[in-house]
PDB file of N, CA and C in Angstrom:
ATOM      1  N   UNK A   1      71.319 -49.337 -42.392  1.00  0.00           N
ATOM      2  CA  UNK A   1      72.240 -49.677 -41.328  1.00  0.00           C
ATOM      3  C   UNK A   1      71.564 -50.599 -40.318  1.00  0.00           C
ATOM      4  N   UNK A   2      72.099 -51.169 -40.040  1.00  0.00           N
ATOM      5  CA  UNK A   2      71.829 -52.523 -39.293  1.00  0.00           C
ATOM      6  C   UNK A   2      72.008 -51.335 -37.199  1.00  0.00           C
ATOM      7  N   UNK A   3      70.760 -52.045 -36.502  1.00  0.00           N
ATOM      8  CA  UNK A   3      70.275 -51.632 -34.994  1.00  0.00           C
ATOM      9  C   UNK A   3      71.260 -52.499 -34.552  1.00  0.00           C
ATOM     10  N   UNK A   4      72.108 -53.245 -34.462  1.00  0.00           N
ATOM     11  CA  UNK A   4      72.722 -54.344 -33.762  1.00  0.00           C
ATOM     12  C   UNK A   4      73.498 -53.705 -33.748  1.00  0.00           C
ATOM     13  N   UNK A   5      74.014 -54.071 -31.875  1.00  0.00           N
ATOM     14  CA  UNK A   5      74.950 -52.254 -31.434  1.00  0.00           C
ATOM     15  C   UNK A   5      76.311 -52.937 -31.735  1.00  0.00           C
ATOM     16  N   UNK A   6      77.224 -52.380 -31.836  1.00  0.00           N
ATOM     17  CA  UNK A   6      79.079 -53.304 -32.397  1.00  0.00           C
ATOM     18  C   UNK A   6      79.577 -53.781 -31.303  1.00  0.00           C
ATOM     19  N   UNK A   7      80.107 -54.648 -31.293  1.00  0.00           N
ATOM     20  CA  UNK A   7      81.029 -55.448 -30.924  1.00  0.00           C
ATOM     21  C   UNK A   7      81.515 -55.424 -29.530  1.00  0.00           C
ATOM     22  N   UNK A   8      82.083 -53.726 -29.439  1.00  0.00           N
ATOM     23  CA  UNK A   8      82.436 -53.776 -27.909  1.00  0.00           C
ATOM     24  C   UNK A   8      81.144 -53.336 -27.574  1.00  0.00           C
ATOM     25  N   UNK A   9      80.316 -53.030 -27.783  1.00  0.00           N
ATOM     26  CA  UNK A   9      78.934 -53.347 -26.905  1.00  0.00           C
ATOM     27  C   UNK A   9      78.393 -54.243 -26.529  1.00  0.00           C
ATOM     28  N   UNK A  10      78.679 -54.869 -27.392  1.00  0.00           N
ATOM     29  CA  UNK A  10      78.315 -56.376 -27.140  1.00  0.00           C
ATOM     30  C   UNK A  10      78.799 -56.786 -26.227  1.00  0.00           C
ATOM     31  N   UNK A  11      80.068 -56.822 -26.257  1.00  0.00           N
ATOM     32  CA  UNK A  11      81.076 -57.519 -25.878  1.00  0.00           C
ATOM     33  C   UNK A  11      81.180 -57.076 -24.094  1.00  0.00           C
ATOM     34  N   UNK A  12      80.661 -55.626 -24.324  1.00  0.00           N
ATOM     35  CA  UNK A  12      80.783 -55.143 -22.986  1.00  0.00           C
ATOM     36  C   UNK A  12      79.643 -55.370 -22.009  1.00  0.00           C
ATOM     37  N   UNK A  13      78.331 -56.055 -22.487  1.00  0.00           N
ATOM     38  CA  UNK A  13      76.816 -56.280 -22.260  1.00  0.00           C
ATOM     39  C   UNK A  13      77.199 -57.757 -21.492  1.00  0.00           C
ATOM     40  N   UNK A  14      77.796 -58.518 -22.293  1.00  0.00           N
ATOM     41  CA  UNK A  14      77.794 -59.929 -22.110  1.00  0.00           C
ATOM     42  C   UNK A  14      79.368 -60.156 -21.117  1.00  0.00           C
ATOM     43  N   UNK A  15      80.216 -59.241 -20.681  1.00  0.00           N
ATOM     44  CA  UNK A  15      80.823 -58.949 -19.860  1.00  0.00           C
ATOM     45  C   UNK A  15      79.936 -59.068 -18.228  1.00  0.00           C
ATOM     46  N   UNK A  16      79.477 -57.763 -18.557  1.00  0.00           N
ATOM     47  CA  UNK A  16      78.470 -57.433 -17.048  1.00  0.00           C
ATOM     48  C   UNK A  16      77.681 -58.700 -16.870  1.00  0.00           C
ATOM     49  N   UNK A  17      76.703 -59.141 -17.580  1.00  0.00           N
ATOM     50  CA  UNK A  17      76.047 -60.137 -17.347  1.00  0.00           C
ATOM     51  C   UNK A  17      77.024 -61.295 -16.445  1.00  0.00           C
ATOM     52  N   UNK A  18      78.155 -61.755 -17.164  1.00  0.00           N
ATOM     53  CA  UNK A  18      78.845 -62.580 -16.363  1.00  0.00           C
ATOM     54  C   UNK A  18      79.219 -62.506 -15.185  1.00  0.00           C
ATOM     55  N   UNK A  19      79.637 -61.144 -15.241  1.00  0.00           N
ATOM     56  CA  UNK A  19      80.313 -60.506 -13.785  1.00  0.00           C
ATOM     57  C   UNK A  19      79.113 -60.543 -12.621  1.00  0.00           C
ATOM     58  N   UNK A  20      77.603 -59.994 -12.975  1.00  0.00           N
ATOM     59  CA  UNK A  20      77.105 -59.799 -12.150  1.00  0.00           C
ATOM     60  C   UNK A  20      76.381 -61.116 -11.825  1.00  0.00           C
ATOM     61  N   UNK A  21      76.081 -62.448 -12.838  1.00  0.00           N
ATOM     62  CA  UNK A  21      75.934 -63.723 -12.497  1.00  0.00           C
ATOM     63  C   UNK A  21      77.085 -64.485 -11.713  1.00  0.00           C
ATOM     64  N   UNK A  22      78.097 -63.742 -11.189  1.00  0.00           N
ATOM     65  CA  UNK A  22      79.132 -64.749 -11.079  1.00  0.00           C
ATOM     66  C   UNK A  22      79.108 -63.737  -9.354  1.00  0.00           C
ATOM     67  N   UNK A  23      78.407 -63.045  -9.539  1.00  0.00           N
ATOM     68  CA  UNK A  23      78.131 -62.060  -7.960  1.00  0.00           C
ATOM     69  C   UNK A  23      79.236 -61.008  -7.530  1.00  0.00           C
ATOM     70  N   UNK A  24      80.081 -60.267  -8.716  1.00  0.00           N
ATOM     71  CA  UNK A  24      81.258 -59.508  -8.312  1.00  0.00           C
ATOM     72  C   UNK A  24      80.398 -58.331  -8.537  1.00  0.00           C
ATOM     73  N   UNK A  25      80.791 -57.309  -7.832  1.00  0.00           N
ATOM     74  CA  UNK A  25      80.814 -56.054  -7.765  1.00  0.00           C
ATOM     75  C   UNK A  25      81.970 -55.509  -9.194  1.00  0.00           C
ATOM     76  N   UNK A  26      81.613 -54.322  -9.933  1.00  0.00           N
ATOM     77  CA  UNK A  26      82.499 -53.741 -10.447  1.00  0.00           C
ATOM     78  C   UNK A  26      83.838 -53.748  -9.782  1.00  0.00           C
ATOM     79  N   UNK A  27      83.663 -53.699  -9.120  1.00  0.00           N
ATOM     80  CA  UNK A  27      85.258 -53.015  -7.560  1.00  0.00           C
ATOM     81  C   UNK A  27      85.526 -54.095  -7.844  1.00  0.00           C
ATOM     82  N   UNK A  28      85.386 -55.009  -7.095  1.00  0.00           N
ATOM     83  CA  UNK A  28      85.836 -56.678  -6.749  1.00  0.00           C
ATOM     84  C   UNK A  28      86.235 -57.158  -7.941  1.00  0.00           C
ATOM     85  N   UNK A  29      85.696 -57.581  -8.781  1.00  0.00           N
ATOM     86  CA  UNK A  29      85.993 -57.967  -9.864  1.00  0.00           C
ATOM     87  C   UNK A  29      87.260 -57.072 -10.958  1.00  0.00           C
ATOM     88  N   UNK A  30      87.209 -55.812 -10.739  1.00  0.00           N
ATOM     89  CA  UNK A  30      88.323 -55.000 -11.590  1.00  0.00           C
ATOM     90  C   UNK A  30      89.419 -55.411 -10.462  1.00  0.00           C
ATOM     91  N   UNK A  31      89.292 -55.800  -9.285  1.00  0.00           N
ATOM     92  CA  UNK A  31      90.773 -56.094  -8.662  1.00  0.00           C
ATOM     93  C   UNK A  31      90.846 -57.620  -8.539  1.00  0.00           C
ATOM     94  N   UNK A  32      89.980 -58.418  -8.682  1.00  0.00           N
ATOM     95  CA  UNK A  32      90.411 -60.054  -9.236  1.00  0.00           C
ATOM     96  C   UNK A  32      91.189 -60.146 -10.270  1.00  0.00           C
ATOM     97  N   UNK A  33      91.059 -58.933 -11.369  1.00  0.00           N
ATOM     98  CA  UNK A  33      91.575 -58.894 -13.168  1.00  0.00           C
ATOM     99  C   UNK A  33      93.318 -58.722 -12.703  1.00  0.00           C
ATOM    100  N   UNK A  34      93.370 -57.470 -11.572  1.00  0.00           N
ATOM    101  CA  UNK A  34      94.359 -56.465 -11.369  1.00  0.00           C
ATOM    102  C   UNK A  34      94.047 -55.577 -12.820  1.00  0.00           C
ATOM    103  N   UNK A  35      93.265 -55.050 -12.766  1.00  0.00           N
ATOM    104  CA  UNK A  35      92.494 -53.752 -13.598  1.00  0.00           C
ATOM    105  C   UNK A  35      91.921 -52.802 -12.856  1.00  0.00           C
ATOM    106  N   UNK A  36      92.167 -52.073 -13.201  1.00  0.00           N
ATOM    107  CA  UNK A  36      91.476 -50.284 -12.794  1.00  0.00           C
ATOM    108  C   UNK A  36      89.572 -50.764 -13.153  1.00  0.00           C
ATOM    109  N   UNK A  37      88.947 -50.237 -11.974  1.00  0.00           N
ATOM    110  CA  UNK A  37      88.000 -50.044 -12.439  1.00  0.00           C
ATOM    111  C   UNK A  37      87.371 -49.724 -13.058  1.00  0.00           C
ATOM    112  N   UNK A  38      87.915 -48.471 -13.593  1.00  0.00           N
ATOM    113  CA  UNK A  38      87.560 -47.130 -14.668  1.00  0.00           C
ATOM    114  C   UNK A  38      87.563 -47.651 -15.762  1.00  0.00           C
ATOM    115  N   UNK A  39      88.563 -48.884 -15.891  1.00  0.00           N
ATOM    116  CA  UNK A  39      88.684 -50.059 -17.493  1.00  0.00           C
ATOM    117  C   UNK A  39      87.487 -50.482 -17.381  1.00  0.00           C
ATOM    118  N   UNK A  40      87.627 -51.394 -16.424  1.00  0.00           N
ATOM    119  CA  UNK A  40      86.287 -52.534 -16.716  1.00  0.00           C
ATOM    120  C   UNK A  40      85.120 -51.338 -17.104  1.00  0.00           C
ATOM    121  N   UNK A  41      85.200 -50.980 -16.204  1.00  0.00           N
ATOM    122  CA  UNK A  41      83.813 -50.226 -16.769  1.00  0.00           C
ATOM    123  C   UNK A  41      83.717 -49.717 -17.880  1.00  0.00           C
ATOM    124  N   UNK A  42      84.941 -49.192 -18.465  1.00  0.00           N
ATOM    125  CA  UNK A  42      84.400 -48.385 -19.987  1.00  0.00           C
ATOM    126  C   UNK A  42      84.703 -49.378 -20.470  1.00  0.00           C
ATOM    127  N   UNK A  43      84.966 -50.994 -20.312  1.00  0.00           N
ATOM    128  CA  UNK A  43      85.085 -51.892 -21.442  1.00  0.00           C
ATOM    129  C   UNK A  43      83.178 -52.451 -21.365  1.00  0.00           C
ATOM    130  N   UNK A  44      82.633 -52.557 -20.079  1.00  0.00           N
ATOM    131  CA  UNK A  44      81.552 -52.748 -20.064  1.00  0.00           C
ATOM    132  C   UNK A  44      80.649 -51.624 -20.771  1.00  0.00           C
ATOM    133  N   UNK A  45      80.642 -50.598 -20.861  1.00  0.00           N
ATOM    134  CA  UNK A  45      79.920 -49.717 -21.560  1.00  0.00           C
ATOM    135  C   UNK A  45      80.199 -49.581 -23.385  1.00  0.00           C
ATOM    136  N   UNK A  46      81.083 -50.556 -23.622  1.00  0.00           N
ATOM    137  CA  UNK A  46      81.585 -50.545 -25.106  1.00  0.00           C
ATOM    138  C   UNK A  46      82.640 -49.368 -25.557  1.00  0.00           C
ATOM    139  N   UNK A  47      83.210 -48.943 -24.240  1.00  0.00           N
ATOM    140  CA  UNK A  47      84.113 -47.599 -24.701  1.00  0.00           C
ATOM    141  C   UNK A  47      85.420 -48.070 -24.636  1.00  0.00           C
ATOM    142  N   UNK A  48      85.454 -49.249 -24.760  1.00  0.00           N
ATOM    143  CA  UNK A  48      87.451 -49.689 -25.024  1.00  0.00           C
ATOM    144  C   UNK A  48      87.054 -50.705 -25.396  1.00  0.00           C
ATOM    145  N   UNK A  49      88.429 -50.753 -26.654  1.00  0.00           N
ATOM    146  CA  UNK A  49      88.414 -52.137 -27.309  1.00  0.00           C
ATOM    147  C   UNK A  49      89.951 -52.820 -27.102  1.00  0.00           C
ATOM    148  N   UNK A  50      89.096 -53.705 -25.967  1.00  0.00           N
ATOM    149  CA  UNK A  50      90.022 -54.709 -24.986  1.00  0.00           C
ATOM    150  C   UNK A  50      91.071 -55.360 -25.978  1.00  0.00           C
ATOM    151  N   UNK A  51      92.631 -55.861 -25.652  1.00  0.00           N
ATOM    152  CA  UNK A  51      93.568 -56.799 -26.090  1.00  0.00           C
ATOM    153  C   UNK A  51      93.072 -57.913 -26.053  1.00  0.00           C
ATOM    154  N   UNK A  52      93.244 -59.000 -26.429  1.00  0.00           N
ATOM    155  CA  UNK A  52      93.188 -60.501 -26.517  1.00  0.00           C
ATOM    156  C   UNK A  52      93.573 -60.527 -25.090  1.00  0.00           C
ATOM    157  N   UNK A  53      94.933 -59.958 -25.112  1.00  0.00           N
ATOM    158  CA  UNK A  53      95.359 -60.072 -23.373  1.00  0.00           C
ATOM    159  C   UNK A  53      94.511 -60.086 -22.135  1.00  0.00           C
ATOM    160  N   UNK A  54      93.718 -59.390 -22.080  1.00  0.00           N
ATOM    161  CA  UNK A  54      92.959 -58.509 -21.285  1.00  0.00           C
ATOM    162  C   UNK A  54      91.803 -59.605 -21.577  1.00  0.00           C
ATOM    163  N   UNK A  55      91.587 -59.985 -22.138  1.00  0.00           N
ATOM    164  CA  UNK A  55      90.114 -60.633 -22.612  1.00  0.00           C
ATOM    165  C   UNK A  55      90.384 -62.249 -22.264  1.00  0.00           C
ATOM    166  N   UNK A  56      91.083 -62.452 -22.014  1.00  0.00           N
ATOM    167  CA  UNK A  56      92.103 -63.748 -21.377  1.00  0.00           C
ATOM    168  C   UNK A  56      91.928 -63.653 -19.719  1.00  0.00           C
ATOM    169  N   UNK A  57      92.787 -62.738 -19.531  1.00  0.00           N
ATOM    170  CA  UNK A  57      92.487 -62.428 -18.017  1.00  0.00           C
ATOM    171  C   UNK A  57      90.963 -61.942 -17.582  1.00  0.00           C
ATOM    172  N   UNK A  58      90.137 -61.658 -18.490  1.00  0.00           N
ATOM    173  CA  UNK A  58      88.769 -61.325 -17.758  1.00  0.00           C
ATOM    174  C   UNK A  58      88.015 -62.754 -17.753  1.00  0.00           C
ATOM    175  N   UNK A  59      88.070 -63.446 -18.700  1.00  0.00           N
ATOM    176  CA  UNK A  59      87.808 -64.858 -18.746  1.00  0.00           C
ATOM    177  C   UNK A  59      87.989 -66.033 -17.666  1.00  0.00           C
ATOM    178  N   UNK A  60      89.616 -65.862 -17.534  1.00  0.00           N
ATOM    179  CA  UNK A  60      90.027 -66.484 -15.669  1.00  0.00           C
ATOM    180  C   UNK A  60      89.626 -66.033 -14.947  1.00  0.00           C
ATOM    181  N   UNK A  61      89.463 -64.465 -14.267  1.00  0.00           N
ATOM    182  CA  UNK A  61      88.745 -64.146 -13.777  1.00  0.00           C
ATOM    183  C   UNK A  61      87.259 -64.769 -13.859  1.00  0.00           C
ATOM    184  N   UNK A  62      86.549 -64.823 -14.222  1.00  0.00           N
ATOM    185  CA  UNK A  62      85.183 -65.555 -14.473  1.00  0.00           C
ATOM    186  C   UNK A  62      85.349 -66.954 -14.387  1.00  0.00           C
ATOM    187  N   UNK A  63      86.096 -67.580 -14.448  1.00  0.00           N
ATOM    188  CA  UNK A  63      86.373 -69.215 -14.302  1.00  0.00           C
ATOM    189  C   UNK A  63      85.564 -69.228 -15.473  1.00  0.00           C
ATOM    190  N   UNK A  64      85.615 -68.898 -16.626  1.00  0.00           N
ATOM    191  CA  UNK A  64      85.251 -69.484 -17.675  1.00  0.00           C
ATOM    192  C   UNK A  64      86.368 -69.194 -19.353  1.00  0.00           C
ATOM    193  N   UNK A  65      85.915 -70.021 -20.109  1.00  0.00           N
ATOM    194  CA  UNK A  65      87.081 -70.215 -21.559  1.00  0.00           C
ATOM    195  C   UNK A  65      86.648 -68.878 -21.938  1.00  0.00           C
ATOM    196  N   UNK A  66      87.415 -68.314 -23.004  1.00  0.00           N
ATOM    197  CA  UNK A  66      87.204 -67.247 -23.762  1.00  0.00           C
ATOM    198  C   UNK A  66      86.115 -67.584 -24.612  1.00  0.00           C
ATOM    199  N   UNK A  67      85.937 -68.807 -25.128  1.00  0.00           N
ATOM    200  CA  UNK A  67      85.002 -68.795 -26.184  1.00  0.00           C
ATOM    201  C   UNK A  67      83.418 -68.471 -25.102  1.00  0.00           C
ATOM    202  N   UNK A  68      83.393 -68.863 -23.651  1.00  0.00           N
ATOM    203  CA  UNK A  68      82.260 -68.835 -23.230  1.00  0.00           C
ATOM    204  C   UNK A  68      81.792 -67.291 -23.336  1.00  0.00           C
ATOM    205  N   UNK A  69      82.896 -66.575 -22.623  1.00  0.00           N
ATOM    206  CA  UNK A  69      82.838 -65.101 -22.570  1.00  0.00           C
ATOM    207  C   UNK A  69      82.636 -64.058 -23.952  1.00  0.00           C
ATOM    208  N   UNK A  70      82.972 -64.581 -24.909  1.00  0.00           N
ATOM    209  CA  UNK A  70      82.808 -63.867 -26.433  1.00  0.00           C
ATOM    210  C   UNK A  70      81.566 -64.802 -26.959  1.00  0.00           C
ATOM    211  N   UNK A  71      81.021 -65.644 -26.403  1.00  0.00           N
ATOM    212  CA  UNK A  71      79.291 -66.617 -26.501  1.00  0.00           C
ATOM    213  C   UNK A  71      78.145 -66.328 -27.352  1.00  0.00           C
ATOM    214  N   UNK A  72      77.544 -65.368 -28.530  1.00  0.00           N
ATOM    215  CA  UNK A  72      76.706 -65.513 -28.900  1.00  0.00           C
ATOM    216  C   UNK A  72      77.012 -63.685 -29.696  1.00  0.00           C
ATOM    217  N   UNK A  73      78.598 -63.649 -29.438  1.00  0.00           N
ATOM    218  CA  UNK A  73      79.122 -62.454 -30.355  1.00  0.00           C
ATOM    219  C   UNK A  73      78.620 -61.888 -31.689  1.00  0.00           C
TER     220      UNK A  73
END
């Protein structure tokens, strides 16, 4: 079995990184989305596997494309 953690871990690693390079607080940033905090966060910890929808709006939020935000997936 392959150490390379899945997807929404990933996905949720390279989330935070953005968020916290882009200088939002968990708080701040789950209400830029209009998301519950309690999301972002279990999407950042790899415990929800986000809609396209949702992954759209976290992207605008970030002023960046989806492809930047899903980056090295």
């Amino acid at each position: 079995m392959s150490k390379t953690p899945n997807i929404l871990v990933r996905f949720g690693q390279r989330l935070r990184e953005l968020r916290k390079k882009a200088g939002f607080s968990q708080e701040q940033f789950a209400q830029r989305c209009e998301l519950d905090r309690t999301y972002v966060g279990g999407i950042e910890r790899g415990e929800r596997n986000v809609s396209l929808r949702n992954i759209e709006v976290l992207a605008r939020a970030l002023s960046v494309s989806v492809s930047e935000l899903t980056k090295g997936l």
